[in-house]
C-alpha atoms as a PDB file:
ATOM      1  CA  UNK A   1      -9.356  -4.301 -21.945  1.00  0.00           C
ATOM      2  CA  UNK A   2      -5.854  -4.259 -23.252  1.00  0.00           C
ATOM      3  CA  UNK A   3      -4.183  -2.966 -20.048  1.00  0.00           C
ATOM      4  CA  UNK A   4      -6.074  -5.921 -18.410  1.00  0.00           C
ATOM      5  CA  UNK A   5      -4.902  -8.477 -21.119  1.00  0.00           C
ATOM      6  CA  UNK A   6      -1.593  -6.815 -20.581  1.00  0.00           C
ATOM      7  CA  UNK A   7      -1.062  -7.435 -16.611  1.00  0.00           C
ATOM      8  CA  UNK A   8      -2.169 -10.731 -17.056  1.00  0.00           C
ATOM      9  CA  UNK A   9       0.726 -11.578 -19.283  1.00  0.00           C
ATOM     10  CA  UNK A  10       2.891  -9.557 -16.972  1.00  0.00           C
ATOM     11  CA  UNK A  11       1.268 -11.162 -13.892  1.00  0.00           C
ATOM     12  CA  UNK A  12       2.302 -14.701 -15.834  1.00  0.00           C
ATOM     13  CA  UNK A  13       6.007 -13.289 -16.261  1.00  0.00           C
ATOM     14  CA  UNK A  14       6.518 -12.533 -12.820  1.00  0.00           C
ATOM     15  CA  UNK A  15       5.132 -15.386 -11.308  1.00  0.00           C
ATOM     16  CA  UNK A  16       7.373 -17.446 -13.347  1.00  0.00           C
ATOM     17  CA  UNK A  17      10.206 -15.209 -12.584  1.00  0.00           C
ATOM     18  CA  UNK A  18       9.491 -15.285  -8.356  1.00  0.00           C
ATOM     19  CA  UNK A  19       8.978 -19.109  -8.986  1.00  0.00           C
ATOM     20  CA  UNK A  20      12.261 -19.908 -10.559  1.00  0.00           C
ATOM     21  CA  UNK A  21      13.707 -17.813  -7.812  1.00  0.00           C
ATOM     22  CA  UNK A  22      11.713 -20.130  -4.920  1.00  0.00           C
ATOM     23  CA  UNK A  23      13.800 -23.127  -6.511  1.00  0.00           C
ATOM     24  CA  UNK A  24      17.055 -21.364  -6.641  1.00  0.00           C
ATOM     25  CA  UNK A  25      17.312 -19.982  -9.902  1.00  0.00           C
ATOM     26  CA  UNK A  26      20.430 -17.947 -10.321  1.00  0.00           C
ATOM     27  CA  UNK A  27      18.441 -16.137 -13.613  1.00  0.00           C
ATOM     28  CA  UNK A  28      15.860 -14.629 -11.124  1.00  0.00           C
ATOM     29  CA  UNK A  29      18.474 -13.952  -8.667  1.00  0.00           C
ATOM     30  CA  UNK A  30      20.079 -11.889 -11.246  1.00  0.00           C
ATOM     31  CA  UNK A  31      17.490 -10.026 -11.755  1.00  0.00           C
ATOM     32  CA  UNK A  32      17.167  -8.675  -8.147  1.00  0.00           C
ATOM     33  CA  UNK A  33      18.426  -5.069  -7.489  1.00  0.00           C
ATOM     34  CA  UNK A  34      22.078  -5.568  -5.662  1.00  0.00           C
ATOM     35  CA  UNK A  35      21.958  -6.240  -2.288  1.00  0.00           C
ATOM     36  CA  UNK A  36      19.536  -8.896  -2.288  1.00  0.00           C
ATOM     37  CA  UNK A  37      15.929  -7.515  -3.474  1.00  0.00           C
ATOM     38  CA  UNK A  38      13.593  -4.145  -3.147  1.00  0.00           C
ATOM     39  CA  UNK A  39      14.517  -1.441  -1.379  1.00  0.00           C
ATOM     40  CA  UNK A  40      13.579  -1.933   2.205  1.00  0.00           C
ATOM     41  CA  UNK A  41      10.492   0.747   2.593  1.00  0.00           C
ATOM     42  CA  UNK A  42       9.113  -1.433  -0.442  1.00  0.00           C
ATOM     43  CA  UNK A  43       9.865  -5.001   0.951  1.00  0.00           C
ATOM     44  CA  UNK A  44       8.380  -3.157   4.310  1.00  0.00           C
ATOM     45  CA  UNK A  45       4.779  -2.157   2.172  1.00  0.00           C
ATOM     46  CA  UNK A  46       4.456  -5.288   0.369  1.00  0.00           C
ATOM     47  CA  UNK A  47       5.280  -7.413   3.537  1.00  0.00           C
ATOM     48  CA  UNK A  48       2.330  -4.812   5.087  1.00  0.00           C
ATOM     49  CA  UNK A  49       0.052  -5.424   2.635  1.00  0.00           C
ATOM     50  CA  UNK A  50       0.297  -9.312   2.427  1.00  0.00           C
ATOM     51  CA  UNK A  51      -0.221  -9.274   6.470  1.00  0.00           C
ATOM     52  CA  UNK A  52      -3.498  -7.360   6.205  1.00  0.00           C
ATOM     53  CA  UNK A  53      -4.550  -9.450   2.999  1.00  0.00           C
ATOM     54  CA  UNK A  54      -3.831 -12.594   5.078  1.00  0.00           C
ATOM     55  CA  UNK A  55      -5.423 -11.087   8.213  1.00  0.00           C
ATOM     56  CA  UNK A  56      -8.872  -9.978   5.823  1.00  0.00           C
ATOM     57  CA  UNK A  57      -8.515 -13.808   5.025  1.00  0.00           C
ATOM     58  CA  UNK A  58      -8.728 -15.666   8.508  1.00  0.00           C
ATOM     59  CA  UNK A  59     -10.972 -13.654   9.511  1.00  0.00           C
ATOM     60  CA  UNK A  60     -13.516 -13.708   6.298  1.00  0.00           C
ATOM     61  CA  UNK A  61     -13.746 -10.186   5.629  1.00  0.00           C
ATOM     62  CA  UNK A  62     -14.319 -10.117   2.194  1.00  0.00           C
ATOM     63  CA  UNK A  63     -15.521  -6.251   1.852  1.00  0.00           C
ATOM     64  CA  UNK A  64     -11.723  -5.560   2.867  1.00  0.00           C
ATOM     65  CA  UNK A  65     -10.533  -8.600   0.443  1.00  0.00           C
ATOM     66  CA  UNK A  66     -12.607  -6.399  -2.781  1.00  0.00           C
ATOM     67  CA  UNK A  67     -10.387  -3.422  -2.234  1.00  0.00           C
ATOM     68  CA  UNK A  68      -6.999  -4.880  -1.409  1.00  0.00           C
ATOM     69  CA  UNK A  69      -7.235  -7.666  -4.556  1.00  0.00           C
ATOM     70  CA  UNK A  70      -7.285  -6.622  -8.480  1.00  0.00           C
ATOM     71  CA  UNK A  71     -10.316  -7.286 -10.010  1.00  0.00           C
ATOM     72  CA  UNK A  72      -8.867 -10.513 -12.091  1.00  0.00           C
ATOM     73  CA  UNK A  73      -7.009 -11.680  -8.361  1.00  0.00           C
ATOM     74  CA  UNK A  74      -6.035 -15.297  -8.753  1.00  0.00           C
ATOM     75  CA  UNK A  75      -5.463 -17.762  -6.049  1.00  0.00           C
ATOM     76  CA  UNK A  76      -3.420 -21.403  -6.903  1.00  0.00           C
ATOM     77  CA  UNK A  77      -3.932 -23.583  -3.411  1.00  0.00           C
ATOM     78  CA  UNK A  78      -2.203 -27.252  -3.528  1.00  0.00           C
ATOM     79  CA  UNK A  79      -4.956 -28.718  -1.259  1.00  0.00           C
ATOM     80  CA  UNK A  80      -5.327 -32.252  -0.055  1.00  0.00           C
ATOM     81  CA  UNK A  81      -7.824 -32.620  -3.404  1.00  0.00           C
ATOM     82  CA  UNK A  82      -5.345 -31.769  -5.482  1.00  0.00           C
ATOM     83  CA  UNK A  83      -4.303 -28.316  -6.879  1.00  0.00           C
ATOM     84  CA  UNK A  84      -6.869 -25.508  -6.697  1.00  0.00           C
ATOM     85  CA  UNK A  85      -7.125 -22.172  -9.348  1.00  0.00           C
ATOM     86  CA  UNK A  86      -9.789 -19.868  -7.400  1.00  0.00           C
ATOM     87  CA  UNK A  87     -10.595 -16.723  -9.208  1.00  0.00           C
ATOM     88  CA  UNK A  88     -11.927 -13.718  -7.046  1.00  0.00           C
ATOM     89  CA  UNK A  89     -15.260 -13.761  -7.647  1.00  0.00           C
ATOM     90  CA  UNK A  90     -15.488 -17.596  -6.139  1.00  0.00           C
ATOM     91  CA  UNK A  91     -12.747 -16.741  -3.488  1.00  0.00           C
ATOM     92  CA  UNK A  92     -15.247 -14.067  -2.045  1.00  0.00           C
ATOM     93  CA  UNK A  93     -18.606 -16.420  -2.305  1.00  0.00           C
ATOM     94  CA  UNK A  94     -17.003 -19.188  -0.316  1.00  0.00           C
ATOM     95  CA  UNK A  95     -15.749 -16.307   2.176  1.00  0.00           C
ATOM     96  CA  UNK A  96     -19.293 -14.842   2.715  1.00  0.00           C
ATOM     97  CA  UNK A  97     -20.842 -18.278   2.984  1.00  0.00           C
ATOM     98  CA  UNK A  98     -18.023 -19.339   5.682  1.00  0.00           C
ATOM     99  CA  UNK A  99     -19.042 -18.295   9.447  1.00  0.00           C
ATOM    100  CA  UNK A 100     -16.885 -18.250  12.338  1.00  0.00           C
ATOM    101  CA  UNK A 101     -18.093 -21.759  13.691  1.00  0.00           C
ATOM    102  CA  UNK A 102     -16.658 -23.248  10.312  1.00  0.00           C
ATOM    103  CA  UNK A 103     -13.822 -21.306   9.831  1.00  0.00           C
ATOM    104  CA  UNK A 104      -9.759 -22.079  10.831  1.00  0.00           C
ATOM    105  CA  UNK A 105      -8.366 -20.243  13.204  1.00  0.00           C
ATOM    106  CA  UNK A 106      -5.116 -19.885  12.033  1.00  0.00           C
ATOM    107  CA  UNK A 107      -1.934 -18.095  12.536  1.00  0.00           C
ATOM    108  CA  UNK A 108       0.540 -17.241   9.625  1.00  0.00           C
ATOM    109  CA  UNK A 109       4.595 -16.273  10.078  1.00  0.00           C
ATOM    110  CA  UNK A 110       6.788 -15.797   7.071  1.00  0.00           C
ATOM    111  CA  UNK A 111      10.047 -16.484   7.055  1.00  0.00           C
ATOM    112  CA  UNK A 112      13.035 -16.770   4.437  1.00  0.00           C
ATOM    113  CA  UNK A 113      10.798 -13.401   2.840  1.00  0.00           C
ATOM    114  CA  UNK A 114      12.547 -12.059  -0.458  1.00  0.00           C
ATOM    115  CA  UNK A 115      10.686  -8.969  -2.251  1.00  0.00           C
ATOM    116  CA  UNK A 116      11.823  -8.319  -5.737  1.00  0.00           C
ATOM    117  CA  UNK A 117      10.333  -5.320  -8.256  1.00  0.00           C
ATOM    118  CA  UNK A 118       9.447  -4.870 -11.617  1.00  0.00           C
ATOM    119  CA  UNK A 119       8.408  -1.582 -12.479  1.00  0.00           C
ATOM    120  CA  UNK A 120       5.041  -1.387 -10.793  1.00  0.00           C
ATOM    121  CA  UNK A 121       4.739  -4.786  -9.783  1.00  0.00           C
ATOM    122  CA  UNK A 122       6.631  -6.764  -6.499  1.00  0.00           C
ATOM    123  CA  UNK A 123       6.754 -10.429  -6.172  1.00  0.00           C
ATOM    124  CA  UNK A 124       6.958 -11.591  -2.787  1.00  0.00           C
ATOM    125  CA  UNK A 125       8.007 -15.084  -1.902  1.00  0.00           C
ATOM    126  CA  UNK A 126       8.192 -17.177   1.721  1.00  0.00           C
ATOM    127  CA  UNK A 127       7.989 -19.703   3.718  1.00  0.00           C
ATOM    128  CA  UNK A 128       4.848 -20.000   5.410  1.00  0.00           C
ATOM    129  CA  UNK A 129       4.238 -21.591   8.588  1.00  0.00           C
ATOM    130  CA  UNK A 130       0.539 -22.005   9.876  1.00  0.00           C
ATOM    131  CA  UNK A 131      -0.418 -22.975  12.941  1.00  0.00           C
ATOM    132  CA  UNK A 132      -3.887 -23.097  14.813  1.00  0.00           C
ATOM    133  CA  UNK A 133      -6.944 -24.949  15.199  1.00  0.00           C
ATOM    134  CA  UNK A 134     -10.108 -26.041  12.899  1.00  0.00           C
ATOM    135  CA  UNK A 135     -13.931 -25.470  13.555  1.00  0.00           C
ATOM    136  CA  UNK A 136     -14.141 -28.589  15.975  1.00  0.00           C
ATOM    137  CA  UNK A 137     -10.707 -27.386  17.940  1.00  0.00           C
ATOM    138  CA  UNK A 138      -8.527 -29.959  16.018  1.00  0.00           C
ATOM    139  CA  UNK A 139      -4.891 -28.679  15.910  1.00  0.00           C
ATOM    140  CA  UNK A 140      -3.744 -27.888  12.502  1.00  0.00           C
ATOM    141  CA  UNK A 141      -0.320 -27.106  11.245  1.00  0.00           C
ATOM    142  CA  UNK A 142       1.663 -26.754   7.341  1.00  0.00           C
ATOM    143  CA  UNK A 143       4.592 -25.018   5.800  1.00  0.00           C
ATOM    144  CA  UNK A 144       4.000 -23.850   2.712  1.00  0.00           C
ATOM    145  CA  UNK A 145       5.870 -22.197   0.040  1.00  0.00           C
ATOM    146  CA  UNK A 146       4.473 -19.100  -0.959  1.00  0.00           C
ATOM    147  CA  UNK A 147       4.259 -16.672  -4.008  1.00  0.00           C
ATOM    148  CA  UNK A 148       2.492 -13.146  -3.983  1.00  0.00           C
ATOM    149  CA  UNK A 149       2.557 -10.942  -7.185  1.00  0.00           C
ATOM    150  CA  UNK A 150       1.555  -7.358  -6.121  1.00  0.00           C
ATOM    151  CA  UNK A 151       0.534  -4.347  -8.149  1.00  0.00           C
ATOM    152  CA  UNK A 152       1.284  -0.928  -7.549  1.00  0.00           C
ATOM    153  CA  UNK A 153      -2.079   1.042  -8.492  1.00  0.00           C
ATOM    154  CA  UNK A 154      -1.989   4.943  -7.484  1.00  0.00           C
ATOM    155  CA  UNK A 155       0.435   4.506  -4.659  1.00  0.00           C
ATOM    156  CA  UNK A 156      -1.677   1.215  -2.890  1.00  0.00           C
ATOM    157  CA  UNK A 157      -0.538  -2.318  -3.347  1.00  0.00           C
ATOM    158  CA  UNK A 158      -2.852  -4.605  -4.882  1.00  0.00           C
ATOM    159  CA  UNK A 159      -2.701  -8.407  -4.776  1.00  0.00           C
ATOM    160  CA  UNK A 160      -2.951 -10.179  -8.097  1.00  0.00           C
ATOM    161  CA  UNK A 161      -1.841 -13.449  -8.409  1.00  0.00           C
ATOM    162  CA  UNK A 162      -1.254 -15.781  -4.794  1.00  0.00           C
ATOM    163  CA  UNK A 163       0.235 -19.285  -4.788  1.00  0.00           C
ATOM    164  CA  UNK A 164       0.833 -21.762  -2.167  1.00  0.00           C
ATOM    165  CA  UNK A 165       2.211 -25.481  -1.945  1.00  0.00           C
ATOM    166  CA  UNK A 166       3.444 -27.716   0.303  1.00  0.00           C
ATOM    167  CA  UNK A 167       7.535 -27.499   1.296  1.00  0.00           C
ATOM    168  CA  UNK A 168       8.539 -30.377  -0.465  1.00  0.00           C
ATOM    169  CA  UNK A 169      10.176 -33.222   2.359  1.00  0.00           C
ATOM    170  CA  UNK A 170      13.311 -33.190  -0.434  1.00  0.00           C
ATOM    171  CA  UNK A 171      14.706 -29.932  -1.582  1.00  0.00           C
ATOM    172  CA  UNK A 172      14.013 -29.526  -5.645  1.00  0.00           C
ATOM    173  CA  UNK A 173      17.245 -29.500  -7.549  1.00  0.00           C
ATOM    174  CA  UNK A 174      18.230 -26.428  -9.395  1.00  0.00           C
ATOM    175  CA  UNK A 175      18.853 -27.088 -13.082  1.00  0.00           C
ATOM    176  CA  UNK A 176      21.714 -26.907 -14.020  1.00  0.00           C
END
């Protein structure tokens, strides 16, 4: 119990820290290793590992979704409703209950992708364009701003923590 009460508090440190850096702060950027982030075979397993996440995701394959998430995986969704804190447990219960005739089809590129590390955990941030079409065939399209926090846990990368909102129409402003 205390290693889990401990990633959580450095699960809430990074995602603070790859959040600032989403707005442009010049702390989290200082933090990077030199050169502009992980070293590339990490950014390269991290960027793999959010792709298959993402792919168990559209396609609802939760069974895949219990091995590549940490057991206290949070997800924070800015949906039209407002904004959204799913914990696993209810992530994978809407996923088996969603069939193919309901579900999005949808197609995910990430761009503007920056990988930083602490120790054994990576945060990943992008932009995320989707782009497909809903259970009735209805186009649907958004560009999100993502965050992934990542654990390394005996050599596999485990998602923790995943956050998404809308790319706001005006550029935040960094503080100063």
């Amino acid at each position: 119990m205390i290693h889990s009460c401990r990633w959580r508090n450095r699960i809430a440190c990074v995602v603070v820290i790859g959040v600032l850096d989403v707005l442009g702060s010049a702390t989290a950027r200082a933090q990077a290793r030199p050169g502009g982030g992980a070293k590339p075979s990490i950014t390269q397993d991290v960027v793999a590992a959010s792709n298959r996440w993402y792919d168990a995701v559209s396609r609802g394959d939760a069974t895949l979704l219990e091995t590549i998430e940490t057991d206290d995986f949070l997800s924070f969704q800015q949906l039209p409703q407002g904004l959204t804190v799913i914990p696993k447990k209810a992530q994978l219960e809407n996923i088996r209950k969603t069939t193919a005739a309901t579900r999005l089809v949808v197609h995910r590129t990430l761009e503007n992708v920056k990988v930083r590390v602490y120790g054994d955990a990576a945060v990943l941030t992008a932009v995320a364009t989707f782009r497909g079409t809903d259970a009735k065939g209805t186009p649907v399209a958004a560009q999100n701003l993502i965050t992934e926090v990542w654990s390394n846990e005996d050599g596999k990368w485990k998602l923790g923590h995943f956050q998404s909102m809308a790319v706001p129409q005006k550029p935040p402003t960094p503080a100063k």
